[in-house]
Each structure stands twice: as structure tokens, then as C-alpha cells.
C-alpha atoms as a PDB file:
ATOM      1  CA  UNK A   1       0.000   0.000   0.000  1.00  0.00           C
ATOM      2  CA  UNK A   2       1.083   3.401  -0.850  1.00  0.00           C
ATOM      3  CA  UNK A   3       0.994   6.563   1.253  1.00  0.00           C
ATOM      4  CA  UNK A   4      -1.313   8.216  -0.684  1.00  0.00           C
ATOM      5  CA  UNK A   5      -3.875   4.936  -0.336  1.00  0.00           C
ATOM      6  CA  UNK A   6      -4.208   6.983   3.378  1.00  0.00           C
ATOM      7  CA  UNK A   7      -5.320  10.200   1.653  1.00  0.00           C
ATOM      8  CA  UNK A   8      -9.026  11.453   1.448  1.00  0.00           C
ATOM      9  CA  UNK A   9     -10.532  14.633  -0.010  1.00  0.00           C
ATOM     10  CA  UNK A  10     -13.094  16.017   2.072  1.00  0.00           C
ATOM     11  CA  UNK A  11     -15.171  16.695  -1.375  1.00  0.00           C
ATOM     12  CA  UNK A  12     -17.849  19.569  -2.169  1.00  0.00           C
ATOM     13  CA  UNK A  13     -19.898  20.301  -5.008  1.00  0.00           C
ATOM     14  CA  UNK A  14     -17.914  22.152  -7.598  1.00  0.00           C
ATOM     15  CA  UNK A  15     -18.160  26.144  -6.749  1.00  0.00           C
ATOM     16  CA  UNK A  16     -19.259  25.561  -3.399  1.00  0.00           C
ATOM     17  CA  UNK A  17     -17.115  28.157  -1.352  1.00  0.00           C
ATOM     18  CA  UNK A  18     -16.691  30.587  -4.237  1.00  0.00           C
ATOM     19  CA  UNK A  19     -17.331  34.027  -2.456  1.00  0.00           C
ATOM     20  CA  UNK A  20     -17.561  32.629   1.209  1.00  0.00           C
ATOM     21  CA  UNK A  21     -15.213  32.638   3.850  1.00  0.00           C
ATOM     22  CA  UNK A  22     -13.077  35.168   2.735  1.00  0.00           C
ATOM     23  CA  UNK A  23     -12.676  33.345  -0.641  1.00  0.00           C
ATOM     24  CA  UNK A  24     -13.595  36.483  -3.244  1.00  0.00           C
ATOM     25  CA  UNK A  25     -12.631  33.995  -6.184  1.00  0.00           C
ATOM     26  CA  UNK A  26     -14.666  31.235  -8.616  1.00  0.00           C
ATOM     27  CA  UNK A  27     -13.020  28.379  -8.571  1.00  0.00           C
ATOM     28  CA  UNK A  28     -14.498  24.895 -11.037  1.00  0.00           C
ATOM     29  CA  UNK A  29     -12.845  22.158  -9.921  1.00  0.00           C
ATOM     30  CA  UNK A  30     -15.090  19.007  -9.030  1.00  0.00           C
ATOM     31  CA  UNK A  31     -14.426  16.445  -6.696  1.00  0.00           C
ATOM     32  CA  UNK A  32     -13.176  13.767  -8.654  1.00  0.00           C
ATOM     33  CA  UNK A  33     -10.533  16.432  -9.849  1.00  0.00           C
ATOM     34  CA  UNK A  34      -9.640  17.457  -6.642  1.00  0.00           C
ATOM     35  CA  UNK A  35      -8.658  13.712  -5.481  1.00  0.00           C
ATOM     36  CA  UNK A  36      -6.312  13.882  -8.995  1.00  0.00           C
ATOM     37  CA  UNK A  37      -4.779  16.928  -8.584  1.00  0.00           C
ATOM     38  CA  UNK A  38      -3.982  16.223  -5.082  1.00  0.00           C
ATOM     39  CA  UNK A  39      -2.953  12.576  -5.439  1.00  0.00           C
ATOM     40  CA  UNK A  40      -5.235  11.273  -3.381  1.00  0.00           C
ATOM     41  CA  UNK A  41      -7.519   7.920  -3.557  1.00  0.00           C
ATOM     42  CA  UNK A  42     -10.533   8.479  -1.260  1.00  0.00           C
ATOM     43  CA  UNK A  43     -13.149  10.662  -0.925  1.00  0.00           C
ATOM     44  CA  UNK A  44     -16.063  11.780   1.315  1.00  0.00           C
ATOM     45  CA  UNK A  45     -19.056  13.615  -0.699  1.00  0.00           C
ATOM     46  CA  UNK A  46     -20.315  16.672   1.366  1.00  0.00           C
ATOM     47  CA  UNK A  47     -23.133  18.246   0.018  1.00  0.00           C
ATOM     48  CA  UNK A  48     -23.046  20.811   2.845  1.00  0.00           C
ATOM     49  CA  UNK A  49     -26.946  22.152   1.833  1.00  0.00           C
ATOM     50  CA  UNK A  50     -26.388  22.344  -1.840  1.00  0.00           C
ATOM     51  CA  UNK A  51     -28.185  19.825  -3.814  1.00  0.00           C
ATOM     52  CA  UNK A  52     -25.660  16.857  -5.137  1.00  0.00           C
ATOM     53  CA  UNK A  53     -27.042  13.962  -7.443  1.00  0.00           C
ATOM     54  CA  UNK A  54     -25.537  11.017  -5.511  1.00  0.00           C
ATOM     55  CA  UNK A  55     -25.324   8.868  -8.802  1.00  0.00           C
ATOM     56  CA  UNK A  56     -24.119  11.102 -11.167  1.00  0.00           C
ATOM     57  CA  UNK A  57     -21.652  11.987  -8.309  1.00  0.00           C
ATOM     58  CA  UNK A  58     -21.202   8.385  -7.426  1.00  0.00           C
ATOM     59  CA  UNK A  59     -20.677   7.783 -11.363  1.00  0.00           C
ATOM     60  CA  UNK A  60     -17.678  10.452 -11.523  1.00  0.00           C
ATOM     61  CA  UNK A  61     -15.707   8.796  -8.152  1.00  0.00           C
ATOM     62  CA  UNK A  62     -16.176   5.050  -9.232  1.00  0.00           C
ATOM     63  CA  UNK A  63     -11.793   5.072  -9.638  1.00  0.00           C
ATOM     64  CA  UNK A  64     -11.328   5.492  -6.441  1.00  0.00           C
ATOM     65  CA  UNK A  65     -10.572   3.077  -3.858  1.00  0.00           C
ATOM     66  CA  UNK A  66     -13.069   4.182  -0.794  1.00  0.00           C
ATOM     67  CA  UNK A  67     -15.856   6.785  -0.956  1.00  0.00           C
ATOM     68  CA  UNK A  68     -18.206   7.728   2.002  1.00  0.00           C
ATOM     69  CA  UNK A  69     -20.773  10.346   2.083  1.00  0.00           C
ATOM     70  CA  UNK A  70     -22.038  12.574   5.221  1.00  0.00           C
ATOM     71  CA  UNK A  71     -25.507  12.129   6.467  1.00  0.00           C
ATOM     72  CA  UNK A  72     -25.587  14.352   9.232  1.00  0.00           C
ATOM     73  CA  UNK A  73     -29.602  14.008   9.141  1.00  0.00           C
ATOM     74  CA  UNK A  74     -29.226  10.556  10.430  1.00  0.00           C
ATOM     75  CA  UNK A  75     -28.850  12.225  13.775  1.00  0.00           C
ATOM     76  CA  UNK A  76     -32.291  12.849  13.913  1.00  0.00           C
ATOM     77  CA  UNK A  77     -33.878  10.205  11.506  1.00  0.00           C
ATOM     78  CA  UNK A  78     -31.491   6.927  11.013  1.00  0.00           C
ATOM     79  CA  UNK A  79     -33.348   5.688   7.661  1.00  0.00           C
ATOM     80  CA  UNK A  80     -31.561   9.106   6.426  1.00  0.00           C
ATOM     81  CA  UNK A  81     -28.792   5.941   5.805  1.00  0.00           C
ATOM     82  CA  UNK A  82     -31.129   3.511   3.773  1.00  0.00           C
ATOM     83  CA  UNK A  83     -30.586   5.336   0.289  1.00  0.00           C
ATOM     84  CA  UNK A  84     -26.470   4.938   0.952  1.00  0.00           C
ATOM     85  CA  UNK A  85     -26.802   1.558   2.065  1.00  0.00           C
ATOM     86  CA  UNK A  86     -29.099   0.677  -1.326  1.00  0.00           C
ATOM     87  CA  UNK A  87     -26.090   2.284  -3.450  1.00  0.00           C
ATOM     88  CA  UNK A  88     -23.402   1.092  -2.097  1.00  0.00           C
ATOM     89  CA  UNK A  89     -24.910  -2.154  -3.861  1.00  0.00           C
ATOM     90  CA  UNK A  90     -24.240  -0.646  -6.840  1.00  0.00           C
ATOM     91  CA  UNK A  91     -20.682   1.418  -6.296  1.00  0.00           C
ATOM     92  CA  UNK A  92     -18.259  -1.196  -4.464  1.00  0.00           C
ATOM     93  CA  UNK A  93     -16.276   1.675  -3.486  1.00  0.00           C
ATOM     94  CA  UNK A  94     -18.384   3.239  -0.925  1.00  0.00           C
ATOM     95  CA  UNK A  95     -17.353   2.081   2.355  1.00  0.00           C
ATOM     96  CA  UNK A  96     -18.772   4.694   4.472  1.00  0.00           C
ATOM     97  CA  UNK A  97     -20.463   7.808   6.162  1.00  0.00           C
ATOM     98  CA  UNK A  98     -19.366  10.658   7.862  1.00  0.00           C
ATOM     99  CA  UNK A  99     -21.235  13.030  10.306  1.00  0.00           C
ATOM    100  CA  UNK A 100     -19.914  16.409   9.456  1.00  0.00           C
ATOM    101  CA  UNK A 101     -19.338  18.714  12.633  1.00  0.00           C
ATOM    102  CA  UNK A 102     -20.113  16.872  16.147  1.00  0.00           C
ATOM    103  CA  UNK A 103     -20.708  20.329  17.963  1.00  0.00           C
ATOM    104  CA  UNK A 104     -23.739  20.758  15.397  1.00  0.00           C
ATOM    105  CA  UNK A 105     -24.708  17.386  16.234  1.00  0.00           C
ATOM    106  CA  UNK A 106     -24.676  18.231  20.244  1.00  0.00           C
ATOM    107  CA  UNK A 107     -26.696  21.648  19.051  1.00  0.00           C
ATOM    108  CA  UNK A 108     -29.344  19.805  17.829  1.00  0.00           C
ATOM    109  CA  UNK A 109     -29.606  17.200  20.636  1.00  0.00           C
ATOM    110  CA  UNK A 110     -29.765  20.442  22.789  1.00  0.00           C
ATOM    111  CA  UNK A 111     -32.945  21.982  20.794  1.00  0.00           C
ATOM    112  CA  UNK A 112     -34.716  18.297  21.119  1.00  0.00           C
ATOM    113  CA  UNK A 113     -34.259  18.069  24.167  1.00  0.00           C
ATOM    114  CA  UNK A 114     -35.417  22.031  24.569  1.00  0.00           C
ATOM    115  CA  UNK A 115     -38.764  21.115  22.648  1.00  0.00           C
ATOM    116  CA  UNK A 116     -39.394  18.124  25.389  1.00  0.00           C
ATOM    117  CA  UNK A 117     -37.647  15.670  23.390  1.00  0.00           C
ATOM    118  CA  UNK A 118     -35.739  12.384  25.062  1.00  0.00           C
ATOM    119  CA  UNK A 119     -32.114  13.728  26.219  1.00  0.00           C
ATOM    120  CA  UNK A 120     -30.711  10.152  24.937  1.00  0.00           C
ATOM    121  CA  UNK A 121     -32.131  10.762  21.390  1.00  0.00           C
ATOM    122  CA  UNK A 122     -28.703  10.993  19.792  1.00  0.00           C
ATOM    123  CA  UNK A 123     -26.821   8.536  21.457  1.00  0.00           C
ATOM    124  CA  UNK A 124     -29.671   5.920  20.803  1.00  0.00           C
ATOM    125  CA  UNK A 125     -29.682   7.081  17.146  1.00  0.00           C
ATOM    126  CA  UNK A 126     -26.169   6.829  16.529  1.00  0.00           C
ATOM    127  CA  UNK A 127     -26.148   3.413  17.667  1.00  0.00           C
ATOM    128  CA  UNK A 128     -29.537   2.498  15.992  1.00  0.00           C
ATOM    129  CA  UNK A 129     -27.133   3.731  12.546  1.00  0.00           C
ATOM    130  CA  UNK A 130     -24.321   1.577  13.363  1.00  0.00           C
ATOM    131  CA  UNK A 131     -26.147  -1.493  13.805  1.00  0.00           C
ATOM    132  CA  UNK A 132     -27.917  -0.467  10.249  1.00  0.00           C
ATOM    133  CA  UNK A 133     -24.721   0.381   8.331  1.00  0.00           C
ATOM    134  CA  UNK A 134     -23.174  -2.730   9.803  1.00  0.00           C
ATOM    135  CA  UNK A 135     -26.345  -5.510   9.800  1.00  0.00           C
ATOM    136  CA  UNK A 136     -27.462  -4.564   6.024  1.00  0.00           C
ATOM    137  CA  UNK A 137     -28.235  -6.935   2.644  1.00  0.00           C
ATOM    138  CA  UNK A 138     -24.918  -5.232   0.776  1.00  0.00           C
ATOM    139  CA  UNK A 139     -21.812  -4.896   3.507  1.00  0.00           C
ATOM    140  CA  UNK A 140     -20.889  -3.758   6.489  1.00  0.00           C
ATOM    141  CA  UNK A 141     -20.058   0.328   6.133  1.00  0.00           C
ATOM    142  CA  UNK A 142     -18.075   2.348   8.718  1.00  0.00           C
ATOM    143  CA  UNK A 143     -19.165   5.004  10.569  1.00  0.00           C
ATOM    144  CA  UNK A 144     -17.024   8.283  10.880  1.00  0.00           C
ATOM    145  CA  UNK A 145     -17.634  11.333  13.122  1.00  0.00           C
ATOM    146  CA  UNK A 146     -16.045  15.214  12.233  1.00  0.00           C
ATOM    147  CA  UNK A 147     -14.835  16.389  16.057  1.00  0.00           C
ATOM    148  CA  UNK A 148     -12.512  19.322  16.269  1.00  0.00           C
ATOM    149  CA  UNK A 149      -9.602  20.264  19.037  1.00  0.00           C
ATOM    150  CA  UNK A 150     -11.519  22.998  19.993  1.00  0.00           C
ATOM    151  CA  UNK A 151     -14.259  21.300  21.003  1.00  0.00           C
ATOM    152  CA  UNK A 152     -12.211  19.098  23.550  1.00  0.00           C
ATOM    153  CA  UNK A 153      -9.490  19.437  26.239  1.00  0.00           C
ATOM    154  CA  UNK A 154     -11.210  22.996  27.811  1.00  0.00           C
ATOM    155  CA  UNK A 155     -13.800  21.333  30.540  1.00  0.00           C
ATOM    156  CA  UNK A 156     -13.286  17.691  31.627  1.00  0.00           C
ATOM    157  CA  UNK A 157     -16.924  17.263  31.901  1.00  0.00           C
ATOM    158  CA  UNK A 158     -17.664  17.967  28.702  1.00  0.00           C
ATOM    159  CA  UNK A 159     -15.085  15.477  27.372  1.00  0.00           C
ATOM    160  CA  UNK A 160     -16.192  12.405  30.205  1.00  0.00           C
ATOM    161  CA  UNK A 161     -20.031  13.049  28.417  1.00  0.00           C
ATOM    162  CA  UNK A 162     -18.434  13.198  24.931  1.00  0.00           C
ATOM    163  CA  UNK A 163     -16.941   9.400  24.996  1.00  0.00           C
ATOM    164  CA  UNK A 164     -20.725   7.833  24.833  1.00  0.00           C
ATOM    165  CA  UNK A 165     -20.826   9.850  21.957  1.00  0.00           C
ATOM    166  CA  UNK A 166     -17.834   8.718  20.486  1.00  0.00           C
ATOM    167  CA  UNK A 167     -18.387   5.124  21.524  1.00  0.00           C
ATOM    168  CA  UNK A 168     -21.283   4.217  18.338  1.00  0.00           C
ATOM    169  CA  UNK A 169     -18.059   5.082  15.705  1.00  0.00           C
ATOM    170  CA  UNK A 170     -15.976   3.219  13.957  1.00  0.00           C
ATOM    171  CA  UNK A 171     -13.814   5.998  13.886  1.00  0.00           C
ATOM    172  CA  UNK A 172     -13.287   9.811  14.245  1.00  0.00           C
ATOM    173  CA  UNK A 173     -11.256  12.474  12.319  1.00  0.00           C
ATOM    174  CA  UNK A 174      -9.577  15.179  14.757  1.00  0.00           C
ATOM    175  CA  UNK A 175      -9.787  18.491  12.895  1.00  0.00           C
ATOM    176  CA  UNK A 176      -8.300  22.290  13.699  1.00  0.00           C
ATOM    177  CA  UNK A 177     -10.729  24.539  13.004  1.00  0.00           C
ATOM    178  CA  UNK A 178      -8.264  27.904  13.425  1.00  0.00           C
ATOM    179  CA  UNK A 179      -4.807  27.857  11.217  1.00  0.00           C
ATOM    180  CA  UNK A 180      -3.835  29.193  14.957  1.00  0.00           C
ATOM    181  CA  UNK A 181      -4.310  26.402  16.935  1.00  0.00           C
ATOM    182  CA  UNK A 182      -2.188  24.316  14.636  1.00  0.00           C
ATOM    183  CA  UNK A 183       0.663  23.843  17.780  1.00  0.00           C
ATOM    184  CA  UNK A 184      -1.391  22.751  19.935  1.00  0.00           C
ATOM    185  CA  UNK A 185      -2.054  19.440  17.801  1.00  0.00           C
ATOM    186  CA  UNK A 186       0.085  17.786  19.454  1.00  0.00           C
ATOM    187  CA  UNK A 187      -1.601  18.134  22.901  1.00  0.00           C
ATOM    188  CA  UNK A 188      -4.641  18.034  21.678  1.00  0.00           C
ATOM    189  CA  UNK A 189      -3.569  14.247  19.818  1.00  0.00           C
ATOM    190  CA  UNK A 190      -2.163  12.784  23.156  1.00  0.00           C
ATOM    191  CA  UNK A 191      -5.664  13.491  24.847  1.00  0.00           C
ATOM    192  CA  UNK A 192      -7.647  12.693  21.725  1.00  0.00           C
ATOM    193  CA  UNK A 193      -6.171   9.100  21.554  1.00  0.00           C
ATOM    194  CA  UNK A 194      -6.957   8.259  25.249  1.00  0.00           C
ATOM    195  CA  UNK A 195     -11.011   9.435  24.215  1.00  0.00           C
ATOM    196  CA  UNK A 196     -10.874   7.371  21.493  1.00  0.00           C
ATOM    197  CA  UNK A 197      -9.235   3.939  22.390  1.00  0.00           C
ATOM    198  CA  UNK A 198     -11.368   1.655  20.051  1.00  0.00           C
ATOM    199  CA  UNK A 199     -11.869   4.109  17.398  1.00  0.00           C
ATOM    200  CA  UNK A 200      -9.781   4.186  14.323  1.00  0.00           C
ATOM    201  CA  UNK A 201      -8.583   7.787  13.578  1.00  0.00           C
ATOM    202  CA  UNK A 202      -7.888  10.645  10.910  1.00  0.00           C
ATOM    203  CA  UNK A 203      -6.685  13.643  10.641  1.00  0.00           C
ATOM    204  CA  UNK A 204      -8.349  16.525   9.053  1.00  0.00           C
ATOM    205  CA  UNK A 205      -5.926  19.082   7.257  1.00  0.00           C
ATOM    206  CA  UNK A 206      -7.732  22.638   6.147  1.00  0.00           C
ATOM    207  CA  UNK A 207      -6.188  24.072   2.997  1.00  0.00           C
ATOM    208  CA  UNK A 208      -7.988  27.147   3.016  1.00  0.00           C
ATOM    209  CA  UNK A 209      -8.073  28.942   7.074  1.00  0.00           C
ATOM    210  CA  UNK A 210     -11.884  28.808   7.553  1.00  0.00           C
ATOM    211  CA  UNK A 211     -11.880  29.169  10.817  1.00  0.00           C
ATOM    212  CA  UNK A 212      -9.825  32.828  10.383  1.00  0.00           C
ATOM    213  CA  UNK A 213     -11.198  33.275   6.795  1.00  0.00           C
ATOM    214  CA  UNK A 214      -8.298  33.572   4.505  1.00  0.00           C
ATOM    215  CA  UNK A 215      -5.549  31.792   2.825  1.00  0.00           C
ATOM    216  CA  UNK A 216      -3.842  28.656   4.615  1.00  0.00           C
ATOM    217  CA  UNK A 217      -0.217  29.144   4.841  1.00  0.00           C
ATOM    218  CA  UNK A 218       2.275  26.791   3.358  1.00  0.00           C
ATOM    219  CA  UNK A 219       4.108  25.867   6.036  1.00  0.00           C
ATOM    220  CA  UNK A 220       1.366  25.284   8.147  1.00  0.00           C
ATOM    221  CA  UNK A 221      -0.102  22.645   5.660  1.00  0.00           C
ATOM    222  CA  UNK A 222       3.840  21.347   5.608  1.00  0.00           C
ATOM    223  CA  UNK A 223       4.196  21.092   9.141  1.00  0.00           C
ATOM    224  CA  UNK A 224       0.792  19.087   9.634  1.00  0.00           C
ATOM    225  CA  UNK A 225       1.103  16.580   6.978  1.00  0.00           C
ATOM    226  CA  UNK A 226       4.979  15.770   8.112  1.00  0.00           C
ATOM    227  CA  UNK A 227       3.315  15.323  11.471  1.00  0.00           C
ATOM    228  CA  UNK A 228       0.309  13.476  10.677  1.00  0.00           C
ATOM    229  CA  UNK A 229       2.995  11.233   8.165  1.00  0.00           C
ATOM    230  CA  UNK A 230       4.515  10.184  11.288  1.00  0.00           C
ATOM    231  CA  UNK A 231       1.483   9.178  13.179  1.00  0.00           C
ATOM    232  CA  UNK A 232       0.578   6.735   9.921  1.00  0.00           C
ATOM    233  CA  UNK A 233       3.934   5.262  10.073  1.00  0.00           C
ATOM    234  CA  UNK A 234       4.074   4.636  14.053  1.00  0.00           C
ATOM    235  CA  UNK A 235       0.373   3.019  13.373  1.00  0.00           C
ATOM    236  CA  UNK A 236      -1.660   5.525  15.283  1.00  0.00           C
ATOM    237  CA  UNK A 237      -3.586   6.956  12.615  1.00  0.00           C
ATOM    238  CA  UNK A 238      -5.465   5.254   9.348  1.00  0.00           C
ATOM    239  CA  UNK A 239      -4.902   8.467   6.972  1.00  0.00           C
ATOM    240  CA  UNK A 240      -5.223  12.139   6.592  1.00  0.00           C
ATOM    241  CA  UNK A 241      -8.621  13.773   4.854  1.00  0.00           C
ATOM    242  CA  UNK A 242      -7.736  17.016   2.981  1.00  0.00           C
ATOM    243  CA  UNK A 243     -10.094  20.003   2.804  1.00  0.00           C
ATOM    244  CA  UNK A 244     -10.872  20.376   0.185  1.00  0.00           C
ATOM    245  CA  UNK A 245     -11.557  20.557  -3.793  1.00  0.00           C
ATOM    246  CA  UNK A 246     -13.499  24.229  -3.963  1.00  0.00           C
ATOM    247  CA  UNK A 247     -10.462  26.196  -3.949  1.00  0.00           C
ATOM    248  CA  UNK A 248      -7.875  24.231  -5.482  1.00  0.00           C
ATOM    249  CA  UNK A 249      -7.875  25.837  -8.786  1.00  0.00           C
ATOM    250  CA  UNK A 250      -7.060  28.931  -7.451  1.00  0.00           C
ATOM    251  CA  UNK A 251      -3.229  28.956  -7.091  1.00  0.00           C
ATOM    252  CA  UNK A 252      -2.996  29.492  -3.371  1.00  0.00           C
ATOM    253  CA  UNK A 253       0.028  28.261  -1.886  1.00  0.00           C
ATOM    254  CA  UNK A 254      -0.957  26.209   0.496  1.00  0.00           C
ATOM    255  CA  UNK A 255      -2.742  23.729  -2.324  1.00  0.00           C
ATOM    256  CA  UNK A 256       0.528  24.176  -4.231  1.00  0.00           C
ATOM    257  CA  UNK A 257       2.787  23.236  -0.858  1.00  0.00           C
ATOM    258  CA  UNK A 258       0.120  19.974  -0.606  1.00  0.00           C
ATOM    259  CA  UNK A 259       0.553  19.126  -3.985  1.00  0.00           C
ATOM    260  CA  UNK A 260       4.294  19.010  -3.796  1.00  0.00           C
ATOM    261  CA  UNK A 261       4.385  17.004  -0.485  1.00  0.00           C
ATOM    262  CA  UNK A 262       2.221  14.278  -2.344  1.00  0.00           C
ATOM    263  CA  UNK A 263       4.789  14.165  -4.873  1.00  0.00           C
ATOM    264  CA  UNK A 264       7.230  13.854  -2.574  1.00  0.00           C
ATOM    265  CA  UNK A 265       5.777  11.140  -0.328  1.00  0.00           C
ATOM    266  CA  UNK A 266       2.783   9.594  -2.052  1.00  0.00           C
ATOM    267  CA  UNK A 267       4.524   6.768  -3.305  1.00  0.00           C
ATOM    268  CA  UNK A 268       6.005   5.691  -0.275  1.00  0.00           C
ATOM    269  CA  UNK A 269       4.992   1.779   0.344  1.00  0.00           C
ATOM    270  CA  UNK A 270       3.867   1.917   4.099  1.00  0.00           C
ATOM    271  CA  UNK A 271       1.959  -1.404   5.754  1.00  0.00           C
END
């Protein structure tokens, strides 16, 4: 297995971002181009409330080796998964689904449980999704949740009611949300691998600064994906998801540091 077999793209509809988050440029580039440019094999589909024709999309990703797709709706209705589940009958590749954002998820718990609704809702609904995604006529499909370092490590409370929520997932991708908070990753990792002892993990690597709105810097990017490189190797982490295809078309630096990295170590056999 190659390097680069540990490589997602954290995929949008084509045009998504242009003129948000400080972006004030129109970029084209699709998915499926994304995961080429950036040498990388995997994909999760986001449709992140634009409209995305699974098939077509499913169609234009069928070369890659593993494709998942968020459905953070299952939260609140788990048959949000029975469309996925029917085509991953007919795409082998999709092996998955992601829940985008957990603090959204807790938000929404919060205003169920605000309207009178059962406080265990999402903890029962998450598990009531695993035991679909894995007990299904097709194949078993893994479960991923979105949590980010800023959402952990601040009140220990918090984080001791977070781990029944992180218990229903096969695995969960750690995420900085702020191009600032980039040295504390490695703080932030020693804690996130005691929360998630039977979870397989990820890393999530911004190449646009959404959380500050502007332009990733290079060396940022460089410094993460050296780190997270090592993590792989030392078999701590399954792979690194890279966010994302909306602006790479748009010669920022940071795409252009990621690009040369991949060239660099992509090829590298690893176990």
C-alpha cells in the first residue's frame, strides 16, 4: 500500500465556497478532480446544503478506492442511511459515512431536548445507525464522526459526556478549526487518543483557514502533513482527509505546498 492509499478529499460540489469565507474567487474544480490533482484515492461527498445527485456523483468517483458520504440528518432520523446503504450495492467503493461537525450534532440534541424531546435521542440514534450500516443486505459500512480540538481538552466534563458519543463510531477524524491552533495538535492528539481507544482515527488538514477566513499558509499545511505522516507510520492513525476541492484551482500556496508534499511522499509503500 502506498501513502497516498491513506489520503481522502473532504469533497464539495464544484463552486461551493466561491465568495464565502473570505474566498472572493470562482473556482471549477469538481471532486473527482480534486482527489487527482492532489494525489489522493478516497473521498467523502459533502453536500453541505447544496443539492448533489448522488449517482451522477457516485458515477464520476467510481476510480477510487473508498468513498463515504455525510448524512448528518441521520442524527435525527437513522433511515436518512437507507438510500447509501441501497447504493453502495451498486458502487463497491463506498465504504462509508461521515457526520460532518459533532458540535452541530450536540446543538441539535440540545434543541430536542429544549422542545421536550428524550435527552438520549442521539446517542440511541447513533447506535440504531451503526447497527444499520453494519447488519445490512450489501456490507458492512463504517461510521465516521467530524470532532474538532476545539471542542475538547477545555472542561473535563464535557469530554467524560463526549466518549458515549464517540463510543457508536468506527472511527473519528480530529480536525483544527483555526490555522492558529495548529501547535497545539500535538496536545490536543495525546488526549484525543486516550477518548478514542477503540476508534480508528484521521486527521483533518484545512487548505484554506476557515476558521480565520483567509488563505492557509504553506508551512502550516507542511508542518501538519509531516506530522500526521509520522502518526501513519508509528500506526496511530489510518490516513489524513484534505479540505478540500473548492479552492484548489485557485493557485494558493498552500494547495501548491500539498501538492508538492504528495509528490514527494505519495509513493512511499507503508503497511
Amino acid at each position: 500500500m502506498q501513502l497516498r492509499d491513506k489520503f481522502w478529499l473532504w469533497g464539495h460540489p464544484e463552486g461551493r465556497y466561491n465568495n464565502e469565507h473570505g474566498n472572493t474567487r470562482v473556482s471549477r474544480m469538481t471532486p473527482m478532480e480534486g482527489c487527482l490533482y492532489l494525489g489522493v484515492r478516497n473521498t467523502f461527498l459533502v453536500p453541505d446544503g447544496w443539492e448533489m445527485n448522488r449517482r451522477q456523483y457516485n458515477k464520476s468517483v467510481k476510480t477510487l478506492k473508498q468513498v463515504g458520504w455525510e448524512c448528518f440528518k441521520a442524527i435525527k432520523d437513522p433511515s436518512v442511511v437507507e438510500p447509501l446503504i441501497q447504493e453502495a450495492a451498486d458502487f463497491p467503493n463506498i465504504g462509508c459515512v461521515v457526520f460532518d461537525d459533532f458540535m452541530n450534532y450536540r446543538s441539535a440534541v440540545a434543541e430536542h431536548v429544549k422542545n421536550g424531546g428524550d435527552p438520549d435521542m442521539g446517542v440511541k440514534n447513533l447506535w440504531e445507525v451503526q447497527h444499520r450500516l453494519k447488519n445490512n443486505d450489501v456490507r458492512p459500512l463504517d461510521m465516521w464522526m467530524v470532532l474538532y480540538t476545539k471542542d475538547f481538552g477545555i472542561v473535563p466534563e464535557k469530554d467524560a459526556d463526549l466518549l458515549r458519543h464517540i463510543e457508536p463510531f468506527d472511527g473519528i477524524i480530529m480536525w483544527t478549526w483555526e490555522e492558529k491552533d495548529v501547535p497545539l495538535i500535538p496536545e490536543k492528539w495525546e488526549l484525543f487518543k486516550k477518548m478514542t481507544p477503540n476508534n480508528k482515527r484521521m486527521f483533518g488538514c484545512y487548505l484554506w483557514n476557515f476558521g480565520e477566513k483567509k488563505e492557509a499558509t504553506g508551512d502550516a499545511v507542511k508542518w501538519q502533513l509531516d506530522w500526521y505522516r509520522e502518526r501513519i507510520l508509528a500506526g496511530e492513525a489510518q490516513g489524513v482527509v484534505l479540505h478540500t476541492n473548492t479552492m484548489a484551482d485557485l493557485d494558493l500556496e498552500a494547495y501548491d505546498v500539498a501538492c508538492e508534499w504528495m509528490e514527494k511522499h505519495g509513493d512511499e509503500i507503508i503497511d
